[in-house]
PDB file of N, CA and C in Angstrom:
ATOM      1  N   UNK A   1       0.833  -1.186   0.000  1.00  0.00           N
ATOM      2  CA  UNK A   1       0.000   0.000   0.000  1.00  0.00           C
ATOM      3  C   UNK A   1       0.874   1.244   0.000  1.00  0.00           C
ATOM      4  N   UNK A   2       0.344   2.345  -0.398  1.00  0.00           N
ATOM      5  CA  UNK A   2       0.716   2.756  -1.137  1.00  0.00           C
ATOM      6  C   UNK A   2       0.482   4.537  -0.604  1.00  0.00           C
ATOM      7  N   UNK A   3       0.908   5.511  -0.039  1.00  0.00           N
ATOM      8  CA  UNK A   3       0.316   6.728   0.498  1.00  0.00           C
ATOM      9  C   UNK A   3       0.246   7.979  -0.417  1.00  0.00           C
ATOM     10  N   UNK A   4      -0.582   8.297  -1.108  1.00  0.00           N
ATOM     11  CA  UNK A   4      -1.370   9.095  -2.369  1.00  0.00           C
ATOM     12  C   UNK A   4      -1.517  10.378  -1.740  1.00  0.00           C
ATOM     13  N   UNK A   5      -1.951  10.301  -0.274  1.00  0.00           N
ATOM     14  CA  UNK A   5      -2.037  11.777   0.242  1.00  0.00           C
ATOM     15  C   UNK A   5      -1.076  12.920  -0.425  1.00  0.00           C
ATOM     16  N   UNK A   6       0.147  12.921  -0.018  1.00  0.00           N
ATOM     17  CA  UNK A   6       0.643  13.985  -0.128  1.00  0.00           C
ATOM     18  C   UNK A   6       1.097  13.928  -1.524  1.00  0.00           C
ATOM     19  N   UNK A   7       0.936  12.981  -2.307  1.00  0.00           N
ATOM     20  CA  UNK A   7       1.169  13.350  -4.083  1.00  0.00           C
ATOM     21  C   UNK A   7      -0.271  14.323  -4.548  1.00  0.00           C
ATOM     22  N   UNK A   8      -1.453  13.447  -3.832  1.00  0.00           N
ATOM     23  CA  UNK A   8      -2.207  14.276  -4.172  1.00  0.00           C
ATOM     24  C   UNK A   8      -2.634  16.062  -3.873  1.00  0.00           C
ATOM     25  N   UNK A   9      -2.112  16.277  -2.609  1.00  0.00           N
ATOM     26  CA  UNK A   9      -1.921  17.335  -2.124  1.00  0.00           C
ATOM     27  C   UNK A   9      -1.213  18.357  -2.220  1.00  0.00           C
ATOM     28  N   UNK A  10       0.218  18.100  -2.776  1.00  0.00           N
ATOM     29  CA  UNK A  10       1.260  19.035  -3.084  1.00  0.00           C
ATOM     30  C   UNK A  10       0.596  18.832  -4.743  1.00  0.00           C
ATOM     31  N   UNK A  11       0.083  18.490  -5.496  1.00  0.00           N
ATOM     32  CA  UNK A  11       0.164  18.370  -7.113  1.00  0.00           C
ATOM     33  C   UNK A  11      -1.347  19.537  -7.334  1.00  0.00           C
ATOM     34  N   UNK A  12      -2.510  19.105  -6.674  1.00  0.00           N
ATOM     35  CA  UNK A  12      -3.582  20.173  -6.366  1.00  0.00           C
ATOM     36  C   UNK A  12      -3.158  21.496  -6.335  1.00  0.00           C
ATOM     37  N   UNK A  13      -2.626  21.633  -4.911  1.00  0.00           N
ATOM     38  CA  UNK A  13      -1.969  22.834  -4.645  1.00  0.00           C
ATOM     39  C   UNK A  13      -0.987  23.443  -5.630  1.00  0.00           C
ATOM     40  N   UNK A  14      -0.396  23.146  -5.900  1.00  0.00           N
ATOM     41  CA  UNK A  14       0.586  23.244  -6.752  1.00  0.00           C
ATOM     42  C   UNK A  14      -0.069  24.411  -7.946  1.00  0.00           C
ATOM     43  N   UNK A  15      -1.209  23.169  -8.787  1.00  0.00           N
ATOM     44  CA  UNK A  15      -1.868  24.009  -9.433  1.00  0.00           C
ATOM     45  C   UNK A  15      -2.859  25.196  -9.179  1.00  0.00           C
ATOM     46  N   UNK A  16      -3.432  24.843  -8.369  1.00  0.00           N
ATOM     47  CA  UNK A  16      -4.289  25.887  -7.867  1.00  0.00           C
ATOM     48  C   UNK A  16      -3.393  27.151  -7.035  1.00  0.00           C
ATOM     49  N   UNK A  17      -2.399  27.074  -6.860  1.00  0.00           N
ATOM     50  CA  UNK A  17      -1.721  28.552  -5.892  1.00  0.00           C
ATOM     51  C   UNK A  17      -0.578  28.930  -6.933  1.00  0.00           C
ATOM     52  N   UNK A  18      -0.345  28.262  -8.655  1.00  0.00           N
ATOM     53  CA  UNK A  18       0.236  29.097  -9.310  1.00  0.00           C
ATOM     54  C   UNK A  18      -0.045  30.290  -9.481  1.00  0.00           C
ATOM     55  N   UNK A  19       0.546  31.137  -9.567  1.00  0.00           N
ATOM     56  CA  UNK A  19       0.539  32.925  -9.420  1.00  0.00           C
ATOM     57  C   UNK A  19       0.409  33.189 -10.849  1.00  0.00           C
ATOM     58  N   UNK A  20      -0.985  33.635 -10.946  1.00  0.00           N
ATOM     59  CA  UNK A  20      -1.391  33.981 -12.611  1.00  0.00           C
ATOM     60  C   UNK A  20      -2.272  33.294 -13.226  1.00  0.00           C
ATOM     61  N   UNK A  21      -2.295  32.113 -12.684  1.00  0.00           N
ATOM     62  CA  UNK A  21      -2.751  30.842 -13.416  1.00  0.00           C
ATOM     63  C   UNK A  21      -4.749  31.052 -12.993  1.00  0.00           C
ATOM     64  N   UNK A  22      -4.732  30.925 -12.133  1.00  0.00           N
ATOM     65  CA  UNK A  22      -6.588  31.161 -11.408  1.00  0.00           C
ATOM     66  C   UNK A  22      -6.492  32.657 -10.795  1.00  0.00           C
ATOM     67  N   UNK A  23      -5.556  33.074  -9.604  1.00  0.00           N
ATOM     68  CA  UNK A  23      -5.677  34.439  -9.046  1.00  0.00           C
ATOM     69  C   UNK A  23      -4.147  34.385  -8.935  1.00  0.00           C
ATOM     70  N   UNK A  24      -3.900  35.559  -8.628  1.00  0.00           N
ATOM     71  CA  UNK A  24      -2.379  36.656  -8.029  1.00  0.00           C
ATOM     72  C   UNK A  24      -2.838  37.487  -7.027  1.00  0.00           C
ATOM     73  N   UNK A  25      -2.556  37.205  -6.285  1.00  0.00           N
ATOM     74  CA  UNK A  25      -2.246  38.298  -4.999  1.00  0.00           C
ATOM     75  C   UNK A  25      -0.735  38.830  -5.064  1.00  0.00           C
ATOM     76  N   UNK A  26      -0.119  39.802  -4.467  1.00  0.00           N
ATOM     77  CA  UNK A  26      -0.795  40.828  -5.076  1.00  0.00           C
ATOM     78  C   UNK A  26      -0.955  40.725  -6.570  1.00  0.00           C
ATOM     79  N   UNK A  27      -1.738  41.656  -7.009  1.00  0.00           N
ATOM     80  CA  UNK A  27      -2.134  41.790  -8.430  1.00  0.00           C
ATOM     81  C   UNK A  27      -1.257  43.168  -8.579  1.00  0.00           C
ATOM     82  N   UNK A  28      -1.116  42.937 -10.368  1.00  0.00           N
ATOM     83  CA  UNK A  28      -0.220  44.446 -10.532  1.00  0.00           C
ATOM     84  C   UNK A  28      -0.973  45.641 -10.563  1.00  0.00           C
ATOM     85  N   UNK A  29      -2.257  45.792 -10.942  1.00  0.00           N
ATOM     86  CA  UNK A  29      -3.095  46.614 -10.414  1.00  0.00           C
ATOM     87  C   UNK A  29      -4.020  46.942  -9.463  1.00  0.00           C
ATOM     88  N   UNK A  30      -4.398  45.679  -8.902  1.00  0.00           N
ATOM     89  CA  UNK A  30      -5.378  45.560  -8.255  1.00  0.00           C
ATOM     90  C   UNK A  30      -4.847  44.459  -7.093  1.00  0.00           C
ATOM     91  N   UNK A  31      -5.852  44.576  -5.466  1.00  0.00           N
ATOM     92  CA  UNK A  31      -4.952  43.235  -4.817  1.00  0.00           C
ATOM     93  C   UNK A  31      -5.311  42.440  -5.148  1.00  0.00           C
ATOM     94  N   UNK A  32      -6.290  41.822  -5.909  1.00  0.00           N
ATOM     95  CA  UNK A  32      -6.404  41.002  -6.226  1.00  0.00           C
ATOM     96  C   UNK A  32      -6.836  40.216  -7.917  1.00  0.00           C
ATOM     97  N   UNK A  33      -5.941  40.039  -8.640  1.00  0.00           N
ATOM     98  CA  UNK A  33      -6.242  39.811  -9.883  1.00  0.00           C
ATOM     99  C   UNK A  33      -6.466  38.193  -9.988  1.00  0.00           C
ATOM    100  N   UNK A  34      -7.988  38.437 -11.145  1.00  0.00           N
ATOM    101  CA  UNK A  34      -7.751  37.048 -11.517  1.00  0.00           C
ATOM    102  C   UNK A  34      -7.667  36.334 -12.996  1.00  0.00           C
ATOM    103  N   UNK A  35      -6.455  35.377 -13.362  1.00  0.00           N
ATOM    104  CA  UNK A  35      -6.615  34.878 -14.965  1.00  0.00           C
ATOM    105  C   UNK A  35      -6.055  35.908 -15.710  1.00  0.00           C
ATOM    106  N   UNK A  36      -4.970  36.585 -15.038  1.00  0.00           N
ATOM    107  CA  UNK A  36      -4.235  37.699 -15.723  1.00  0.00           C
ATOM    108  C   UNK A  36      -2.972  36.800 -16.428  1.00  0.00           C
ATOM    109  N   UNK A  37      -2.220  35.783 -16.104  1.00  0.00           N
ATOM    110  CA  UNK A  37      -1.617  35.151 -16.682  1.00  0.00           C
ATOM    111  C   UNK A  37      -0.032  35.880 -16.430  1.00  0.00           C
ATOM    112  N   UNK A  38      -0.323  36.434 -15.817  1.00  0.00           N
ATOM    113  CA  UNK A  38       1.212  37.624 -15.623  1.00  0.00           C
ATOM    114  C   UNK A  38       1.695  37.636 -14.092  1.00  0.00           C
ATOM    115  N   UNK A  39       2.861  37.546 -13.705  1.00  0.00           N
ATOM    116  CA  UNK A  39       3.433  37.382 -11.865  1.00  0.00           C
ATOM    117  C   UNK A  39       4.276  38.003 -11.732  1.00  0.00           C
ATOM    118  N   UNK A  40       4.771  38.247 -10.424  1.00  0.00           N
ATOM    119  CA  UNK A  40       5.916  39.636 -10.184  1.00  0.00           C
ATOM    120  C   UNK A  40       6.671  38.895  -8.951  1.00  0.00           C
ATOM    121  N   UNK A  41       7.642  39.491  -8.327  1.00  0.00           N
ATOM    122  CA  UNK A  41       8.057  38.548  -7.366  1.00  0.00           C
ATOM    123  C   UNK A  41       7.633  38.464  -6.047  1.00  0.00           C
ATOM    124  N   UNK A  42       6.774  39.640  -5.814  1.00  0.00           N
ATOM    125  CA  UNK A  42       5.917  39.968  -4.190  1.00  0.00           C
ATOM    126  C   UNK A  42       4.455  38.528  -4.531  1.00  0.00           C
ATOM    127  N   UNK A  43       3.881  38.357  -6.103  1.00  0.00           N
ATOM    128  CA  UNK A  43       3.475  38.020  -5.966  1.00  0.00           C
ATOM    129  C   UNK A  43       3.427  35.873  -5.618  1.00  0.00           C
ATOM    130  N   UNK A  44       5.009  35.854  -6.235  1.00  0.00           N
ATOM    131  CA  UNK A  44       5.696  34.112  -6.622  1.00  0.00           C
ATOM    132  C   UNK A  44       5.861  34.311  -4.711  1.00  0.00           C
ATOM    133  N   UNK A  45       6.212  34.852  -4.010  1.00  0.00           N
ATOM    134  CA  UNK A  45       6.668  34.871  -2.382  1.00  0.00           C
ATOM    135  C   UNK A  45       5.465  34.778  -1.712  1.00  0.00           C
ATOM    136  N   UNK A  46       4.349  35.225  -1.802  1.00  0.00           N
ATOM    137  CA  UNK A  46       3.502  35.384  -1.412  1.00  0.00           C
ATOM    138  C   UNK A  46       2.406  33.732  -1.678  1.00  0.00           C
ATOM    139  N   UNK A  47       2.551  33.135  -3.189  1.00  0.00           N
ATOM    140  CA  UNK A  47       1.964  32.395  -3.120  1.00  0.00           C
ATOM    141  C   UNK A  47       3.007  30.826  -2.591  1.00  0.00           C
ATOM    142  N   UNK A  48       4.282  31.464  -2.738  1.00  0.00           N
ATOM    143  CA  UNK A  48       5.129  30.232  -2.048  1.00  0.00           C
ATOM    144  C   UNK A  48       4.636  30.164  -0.098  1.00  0.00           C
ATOM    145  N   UNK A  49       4.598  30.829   0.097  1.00  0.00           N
ATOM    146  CA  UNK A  49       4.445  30.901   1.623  1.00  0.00           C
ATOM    147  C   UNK A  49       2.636  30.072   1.780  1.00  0.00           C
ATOM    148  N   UNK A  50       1.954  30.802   1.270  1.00  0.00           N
ATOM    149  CA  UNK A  50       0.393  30.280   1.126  1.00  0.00           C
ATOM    150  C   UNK A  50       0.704  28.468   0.750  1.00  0.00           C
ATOM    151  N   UNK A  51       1.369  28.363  -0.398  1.00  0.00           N
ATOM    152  CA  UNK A  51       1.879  26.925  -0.248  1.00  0.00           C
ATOM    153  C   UNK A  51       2.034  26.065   0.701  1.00  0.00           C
ATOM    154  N   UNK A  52       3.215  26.287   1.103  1.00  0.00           N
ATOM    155  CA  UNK A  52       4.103  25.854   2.212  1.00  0.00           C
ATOM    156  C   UNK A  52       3.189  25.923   3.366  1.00  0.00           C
ATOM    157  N   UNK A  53       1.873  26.945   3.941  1.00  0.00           N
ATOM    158  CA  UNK A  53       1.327  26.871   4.906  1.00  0.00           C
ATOM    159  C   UNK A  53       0.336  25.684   4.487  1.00  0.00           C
ATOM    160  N   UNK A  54      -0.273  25.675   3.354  1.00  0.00           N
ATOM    161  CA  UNK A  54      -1.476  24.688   3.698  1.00  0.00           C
ATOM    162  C   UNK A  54      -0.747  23.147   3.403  1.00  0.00           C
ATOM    163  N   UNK A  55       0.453  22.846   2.899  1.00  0.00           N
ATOM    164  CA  UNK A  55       0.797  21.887   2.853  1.00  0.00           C
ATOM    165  C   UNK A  55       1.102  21.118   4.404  1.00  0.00           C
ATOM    166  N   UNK A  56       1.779  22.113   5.107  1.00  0.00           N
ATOM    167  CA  UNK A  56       1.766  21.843   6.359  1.00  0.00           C
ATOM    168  C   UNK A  56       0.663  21.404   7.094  1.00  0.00           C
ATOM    169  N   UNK A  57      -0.253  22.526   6.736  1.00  0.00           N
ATOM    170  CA  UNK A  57      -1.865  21.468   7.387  1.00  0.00           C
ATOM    171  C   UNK A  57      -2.416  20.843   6.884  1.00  0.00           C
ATOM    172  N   UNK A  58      -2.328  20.718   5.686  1.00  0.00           N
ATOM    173  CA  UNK A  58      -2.577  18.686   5.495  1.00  0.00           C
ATOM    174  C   UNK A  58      -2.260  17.823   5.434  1.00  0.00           C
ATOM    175  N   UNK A  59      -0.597  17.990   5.475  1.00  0.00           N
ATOM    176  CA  UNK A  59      -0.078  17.235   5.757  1.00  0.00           C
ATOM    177  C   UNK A  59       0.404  16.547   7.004  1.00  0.00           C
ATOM    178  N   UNK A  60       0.603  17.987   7.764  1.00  0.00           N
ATOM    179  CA  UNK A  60       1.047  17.609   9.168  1.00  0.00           C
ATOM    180  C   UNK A  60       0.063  17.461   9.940  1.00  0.00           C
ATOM    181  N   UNK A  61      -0.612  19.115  10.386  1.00  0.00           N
ATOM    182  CA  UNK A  61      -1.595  18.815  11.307  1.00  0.00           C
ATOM    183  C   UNK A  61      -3.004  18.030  10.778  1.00  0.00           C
ATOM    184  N   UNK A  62      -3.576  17.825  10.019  1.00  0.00           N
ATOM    185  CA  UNK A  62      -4.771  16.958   9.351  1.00  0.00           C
ATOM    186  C   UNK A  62      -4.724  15.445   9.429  1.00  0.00           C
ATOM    187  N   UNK A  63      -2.991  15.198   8.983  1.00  0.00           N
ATOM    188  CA  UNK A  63      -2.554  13.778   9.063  1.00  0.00           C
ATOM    189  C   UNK A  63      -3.648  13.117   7.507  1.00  0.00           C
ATOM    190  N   UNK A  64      -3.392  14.087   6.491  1.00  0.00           N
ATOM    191  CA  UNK A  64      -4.618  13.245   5.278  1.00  0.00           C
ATOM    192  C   UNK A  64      -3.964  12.544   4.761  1.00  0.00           C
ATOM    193  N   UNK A  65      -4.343  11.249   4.530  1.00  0.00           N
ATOM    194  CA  UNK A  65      -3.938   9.994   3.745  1.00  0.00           C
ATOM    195  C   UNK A  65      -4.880   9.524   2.800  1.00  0.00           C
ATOM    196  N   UNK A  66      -4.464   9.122   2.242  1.00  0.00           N
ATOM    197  CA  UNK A  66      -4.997   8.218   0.650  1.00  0.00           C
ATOM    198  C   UNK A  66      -4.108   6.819   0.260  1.00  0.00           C
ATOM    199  N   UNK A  67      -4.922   5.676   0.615  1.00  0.00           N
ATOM    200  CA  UNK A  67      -3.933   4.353   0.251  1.00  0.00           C
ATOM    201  C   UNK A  67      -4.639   4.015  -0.535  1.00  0.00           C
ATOM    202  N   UNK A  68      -4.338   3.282  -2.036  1.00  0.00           N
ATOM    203  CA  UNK A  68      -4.808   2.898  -3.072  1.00  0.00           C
ATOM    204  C   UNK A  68      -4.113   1.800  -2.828  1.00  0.00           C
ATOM    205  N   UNK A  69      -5.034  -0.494  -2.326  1.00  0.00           N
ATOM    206  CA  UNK A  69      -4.882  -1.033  -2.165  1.00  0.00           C
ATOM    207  C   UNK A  69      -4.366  -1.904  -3.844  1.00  0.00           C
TER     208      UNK A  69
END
């Protein structure tokens, strides 16, 4: 067996907190842009940290697993 959790979790995330890709915080005009397709480096730091936090809580504090028998 086999633990899927955190492939599945960092690969989600991953996509969903690319900067540009769905939203940017900051945004270059606005705080919040979305589907602009464009990133700056306040905004790549900002979504690295947002990363790194929720990976931590599902990974660590949540304890989420996925075993594919």
């Amino acid at each position: 067996m086999f633990n899927w959790g955190s492939v599945v979790v960092t690969v989600m995330l991953f996509v969903l907190l690319t900067p540009g890709l769905l939203f940017q915080v900051p945004g270059r005009s606005r705080c919040i842009e979305f589907g602009n397709f464009q990133t700056s480096a306040a905004a790549i730091v900002l979504h690295s940290l947002l990363y790194f936090a929720l990976v931590c809580l599902f990974l660590i504090a949540i304890k989420l697993h996925f075993y594919l028998g």
